[in-house]
PDB file of N, CA and C in Angstrom:
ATOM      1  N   UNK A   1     -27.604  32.593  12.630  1.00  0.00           N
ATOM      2  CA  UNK A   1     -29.057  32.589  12.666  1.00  0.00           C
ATOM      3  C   UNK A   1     -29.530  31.756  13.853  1.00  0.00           C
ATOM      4  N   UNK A   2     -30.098  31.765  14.710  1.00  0.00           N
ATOM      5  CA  UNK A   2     -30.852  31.470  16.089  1.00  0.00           C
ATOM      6  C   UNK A   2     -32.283  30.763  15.415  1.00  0.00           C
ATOM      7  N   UNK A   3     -32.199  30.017  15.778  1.00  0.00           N
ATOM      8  CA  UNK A   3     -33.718  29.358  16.032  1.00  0.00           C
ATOM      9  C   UNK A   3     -34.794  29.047  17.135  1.00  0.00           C
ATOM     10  N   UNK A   4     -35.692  29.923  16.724  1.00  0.00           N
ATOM     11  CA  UNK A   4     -36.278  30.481  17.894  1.00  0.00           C
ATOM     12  C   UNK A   4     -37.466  29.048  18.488  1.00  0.00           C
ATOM     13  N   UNK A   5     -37.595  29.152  19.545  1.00  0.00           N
ATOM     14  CA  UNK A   5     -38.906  28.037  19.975  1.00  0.00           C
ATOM     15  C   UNK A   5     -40.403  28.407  19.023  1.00  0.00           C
ATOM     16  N   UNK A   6     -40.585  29.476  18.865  1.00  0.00           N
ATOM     17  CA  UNK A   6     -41.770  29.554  18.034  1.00  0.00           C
ATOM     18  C   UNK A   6     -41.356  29.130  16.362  1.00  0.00           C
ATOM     19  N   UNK A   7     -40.379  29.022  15.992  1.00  0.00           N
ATOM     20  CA  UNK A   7     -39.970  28.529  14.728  1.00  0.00           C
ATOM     21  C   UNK A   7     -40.110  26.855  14.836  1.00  0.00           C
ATOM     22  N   UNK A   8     -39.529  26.591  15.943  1.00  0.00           N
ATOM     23  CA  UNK A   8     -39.454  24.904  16.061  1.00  0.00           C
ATOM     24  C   UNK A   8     -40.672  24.686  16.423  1.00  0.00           C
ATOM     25  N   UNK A   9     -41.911  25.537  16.761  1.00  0.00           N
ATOM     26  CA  UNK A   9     -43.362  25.035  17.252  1.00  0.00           C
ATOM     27  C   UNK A   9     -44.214  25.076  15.587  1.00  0.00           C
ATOM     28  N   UNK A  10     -43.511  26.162  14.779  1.00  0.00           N
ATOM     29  CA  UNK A  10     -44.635  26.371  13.246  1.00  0.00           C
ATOM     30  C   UNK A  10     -44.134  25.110  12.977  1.00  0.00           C
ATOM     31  N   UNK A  11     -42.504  24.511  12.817  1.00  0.00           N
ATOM     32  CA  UNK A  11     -41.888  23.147  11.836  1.00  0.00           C
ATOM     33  C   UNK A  11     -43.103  22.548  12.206  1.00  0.00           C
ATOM     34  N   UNK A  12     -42.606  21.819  13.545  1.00  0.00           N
ATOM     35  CA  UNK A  12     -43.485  20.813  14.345  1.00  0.00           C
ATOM     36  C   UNK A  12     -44.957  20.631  13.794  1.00  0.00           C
ATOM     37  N   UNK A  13     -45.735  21.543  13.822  1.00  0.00           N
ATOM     38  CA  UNK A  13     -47.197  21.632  13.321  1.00  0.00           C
ATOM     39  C   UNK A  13     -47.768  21.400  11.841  1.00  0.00           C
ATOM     40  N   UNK A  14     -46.066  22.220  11.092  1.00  0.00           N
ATOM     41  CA  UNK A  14     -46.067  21.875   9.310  1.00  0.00           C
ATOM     42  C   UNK A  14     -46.107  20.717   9.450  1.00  0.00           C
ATOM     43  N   UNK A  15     -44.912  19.822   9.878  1.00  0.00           N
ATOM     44  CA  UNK A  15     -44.727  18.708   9.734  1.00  0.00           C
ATOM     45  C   UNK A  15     -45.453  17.707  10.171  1.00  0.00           C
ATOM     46  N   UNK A  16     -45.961  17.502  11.443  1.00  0.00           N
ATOM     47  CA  UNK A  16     -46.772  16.413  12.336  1.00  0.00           C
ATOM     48  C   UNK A  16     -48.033  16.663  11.893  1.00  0.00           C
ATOM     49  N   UNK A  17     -48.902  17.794  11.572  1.00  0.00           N
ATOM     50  CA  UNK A  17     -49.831  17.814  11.418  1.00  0.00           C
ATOM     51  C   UNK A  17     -50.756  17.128  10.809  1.00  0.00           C
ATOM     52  N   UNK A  18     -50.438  16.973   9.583  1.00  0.00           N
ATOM     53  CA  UNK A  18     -51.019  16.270   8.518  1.00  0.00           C
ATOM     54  C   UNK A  18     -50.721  14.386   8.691  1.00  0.00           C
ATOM     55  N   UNK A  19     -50.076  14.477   9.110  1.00  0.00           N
ATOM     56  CA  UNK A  19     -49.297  12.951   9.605  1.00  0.00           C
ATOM     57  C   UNK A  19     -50.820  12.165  10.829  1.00  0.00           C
ATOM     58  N   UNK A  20     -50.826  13.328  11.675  1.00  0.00           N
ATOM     59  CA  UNK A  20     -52.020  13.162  13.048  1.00  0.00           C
ATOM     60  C   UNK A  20     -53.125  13.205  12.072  1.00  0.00           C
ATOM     61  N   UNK A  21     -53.533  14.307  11.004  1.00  0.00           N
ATOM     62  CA  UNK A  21     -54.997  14.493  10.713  1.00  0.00           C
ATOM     63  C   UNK A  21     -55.345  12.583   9.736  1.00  0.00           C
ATOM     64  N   UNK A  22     -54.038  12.007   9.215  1.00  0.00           N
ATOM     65  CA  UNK A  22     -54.248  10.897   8.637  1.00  0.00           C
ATOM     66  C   UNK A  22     -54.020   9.578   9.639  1.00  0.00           C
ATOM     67  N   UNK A  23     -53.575   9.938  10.438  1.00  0.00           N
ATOM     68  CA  UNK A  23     -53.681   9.188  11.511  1.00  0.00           C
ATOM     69  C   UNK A  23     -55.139   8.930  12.126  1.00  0.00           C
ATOM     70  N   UNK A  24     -55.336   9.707  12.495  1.00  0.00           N
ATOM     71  CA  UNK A  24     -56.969   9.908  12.507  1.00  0.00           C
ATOM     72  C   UNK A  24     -57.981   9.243  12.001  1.00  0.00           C
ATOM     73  N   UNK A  25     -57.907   9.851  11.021  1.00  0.00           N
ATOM     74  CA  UNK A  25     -58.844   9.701   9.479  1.00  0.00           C
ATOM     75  C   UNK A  25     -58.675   7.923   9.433  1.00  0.00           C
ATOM     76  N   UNK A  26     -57.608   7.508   9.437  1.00  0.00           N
ATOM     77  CA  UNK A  26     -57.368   6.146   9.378  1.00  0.00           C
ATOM     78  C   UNK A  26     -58.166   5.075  10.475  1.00  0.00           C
ATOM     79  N   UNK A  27     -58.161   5.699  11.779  1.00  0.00           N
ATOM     80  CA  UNK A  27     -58.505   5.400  13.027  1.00  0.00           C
ATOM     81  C   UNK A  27     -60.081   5.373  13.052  1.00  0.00           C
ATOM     82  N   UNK A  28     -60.369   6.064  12.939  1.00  0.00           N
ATOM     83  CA  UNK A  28     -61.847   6.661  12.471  1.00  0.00           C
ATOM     84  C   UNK A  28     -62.661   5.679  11.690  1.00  0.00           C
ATOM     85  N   UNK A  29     -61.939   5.390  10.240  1.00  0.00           N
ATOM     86  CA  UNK A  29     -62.720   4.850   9.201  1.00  0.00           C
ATOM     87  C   UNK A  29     -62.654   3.518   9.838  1.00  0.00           C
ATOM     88  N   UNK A  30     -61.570   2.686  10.352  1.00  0.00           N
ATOM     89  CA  UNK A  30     -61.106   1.191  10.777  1.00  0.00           C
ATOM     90  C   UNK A  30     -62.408   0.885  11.842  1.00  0.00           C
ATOM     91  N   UNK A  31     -62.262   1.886  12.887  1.00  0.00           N
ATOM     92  CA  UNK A  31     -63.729   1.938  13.805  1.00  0.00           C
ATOM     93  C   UNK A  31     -64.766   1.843  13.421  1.00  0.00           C
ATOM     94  N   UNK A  32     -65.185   2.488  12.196  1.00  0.00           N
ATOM     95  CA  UNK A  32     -66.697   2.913  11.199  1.00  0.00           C
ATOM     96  C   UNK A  32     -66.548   1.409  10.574  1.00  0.00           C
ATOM     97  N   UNK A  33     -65.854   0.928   9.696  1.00  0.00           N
ATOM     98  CA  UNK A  33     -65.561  -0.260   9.277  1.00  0.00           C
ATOM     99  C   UNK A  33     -66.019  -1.105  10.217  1.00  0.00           C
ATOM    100  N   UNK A  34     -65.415  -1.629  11.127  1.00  0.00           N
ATOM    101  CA  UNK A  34     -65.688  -2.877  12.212  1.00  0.00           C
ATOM    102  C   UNK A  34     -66.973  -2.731  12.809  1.00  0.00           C
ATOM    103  N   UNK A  35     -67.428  -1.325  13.066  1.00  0.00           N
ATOM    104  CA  UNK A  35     -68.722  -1.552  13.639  1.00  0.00           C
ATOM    105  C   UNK A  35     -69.990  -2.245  12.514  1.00  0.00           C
ATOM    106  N   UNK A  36     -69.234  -1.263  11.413  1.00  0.00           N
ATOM    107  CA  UNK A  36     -70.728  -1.878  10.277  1.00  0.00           C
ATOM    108  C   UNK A  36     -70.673  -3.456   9.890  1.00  0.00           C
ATOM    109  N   UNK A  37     -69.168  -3.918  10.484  1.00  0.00           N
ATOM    110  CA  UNK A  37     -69.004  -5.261  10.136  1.00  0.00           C
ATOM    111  C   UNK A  37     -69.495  -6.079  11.594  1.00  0.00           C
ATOM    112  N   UNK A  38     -69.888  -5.258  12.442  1.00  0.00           N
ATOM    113  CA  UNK A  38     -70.334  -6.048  13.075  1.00  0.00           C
ATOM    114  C   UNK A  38     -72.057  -6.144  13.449  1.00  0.00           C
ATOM    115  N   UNK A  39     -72.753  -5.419  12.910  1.00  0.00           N
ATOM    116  CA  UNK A  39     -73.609  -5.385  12.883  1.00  0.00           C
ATOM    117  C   UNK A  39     -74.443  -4.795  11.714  1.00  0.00           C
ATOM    118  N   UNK A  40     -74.525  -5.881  10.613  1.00  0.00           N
ATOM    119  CA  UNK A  40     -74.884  -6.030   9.225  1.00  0.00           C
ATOM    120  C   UNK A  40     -76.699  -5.732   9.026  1.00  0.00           C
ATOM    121  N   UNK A  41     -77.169  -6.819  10.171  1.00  0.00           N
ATOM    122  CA  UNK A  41     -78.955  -6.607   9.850  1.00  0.00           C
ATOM    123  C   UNK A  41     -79.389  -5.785  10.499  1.00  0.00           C
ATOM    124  N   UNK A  42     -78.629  -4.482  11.453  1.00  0.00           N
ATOM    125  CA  UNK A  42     -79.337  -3.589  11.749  1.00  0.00           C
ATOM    126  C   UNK A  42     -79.858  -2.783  11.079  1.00  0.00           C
ATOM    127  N   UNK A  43     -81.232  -2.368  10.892  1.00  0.00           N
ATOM    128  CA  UNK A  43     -81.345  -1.153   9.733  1.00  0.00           C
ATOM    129  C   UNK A  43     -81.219   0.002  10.451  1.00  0.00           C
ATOM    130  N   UNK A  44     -80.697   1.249   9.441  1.00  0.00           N
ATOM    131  CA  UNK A  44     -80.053   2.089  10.092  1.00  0.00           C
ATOM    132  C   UNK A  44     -81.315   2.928  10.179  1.00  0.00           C
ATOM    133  N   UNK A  45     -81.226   3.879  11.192  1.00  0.00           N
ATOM    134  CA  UNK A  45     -82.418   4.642  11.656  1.00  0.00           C
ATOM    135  C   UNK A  45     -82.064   6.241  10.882  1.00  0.00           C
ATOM    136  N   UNK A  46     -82.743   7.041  10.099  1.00  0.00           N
ATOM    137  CA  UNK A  46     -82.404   7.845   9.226  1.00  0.00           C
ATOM    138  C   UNK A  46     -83.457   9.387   9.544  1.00  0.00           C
TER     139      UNK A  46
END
């Protein structure tokens, strides 16, 4: 059985994918976090 480059590109994407989208997500919230911690008495404009 041969393993083709488009087989090792679907693994790659199964696998890493979800890993990056929480990577992210993590990155994201830590940023959203620190900013609201850094600026508490702003009222937010809505």
């Amino acid at each position: 059985m041969s393993i083709t480059k488009r087989q090792i590109g679907l693994a790659a994407v199964v696998l890493l994918a979800p890993g990056g989208f929480l990577l992210g997500a993590t990155l994201v919230a830590n940023h959203w976090r620190k900013r609201q911690a850094a600026a508490p008495d702003t009222p937010q404009n809505s």
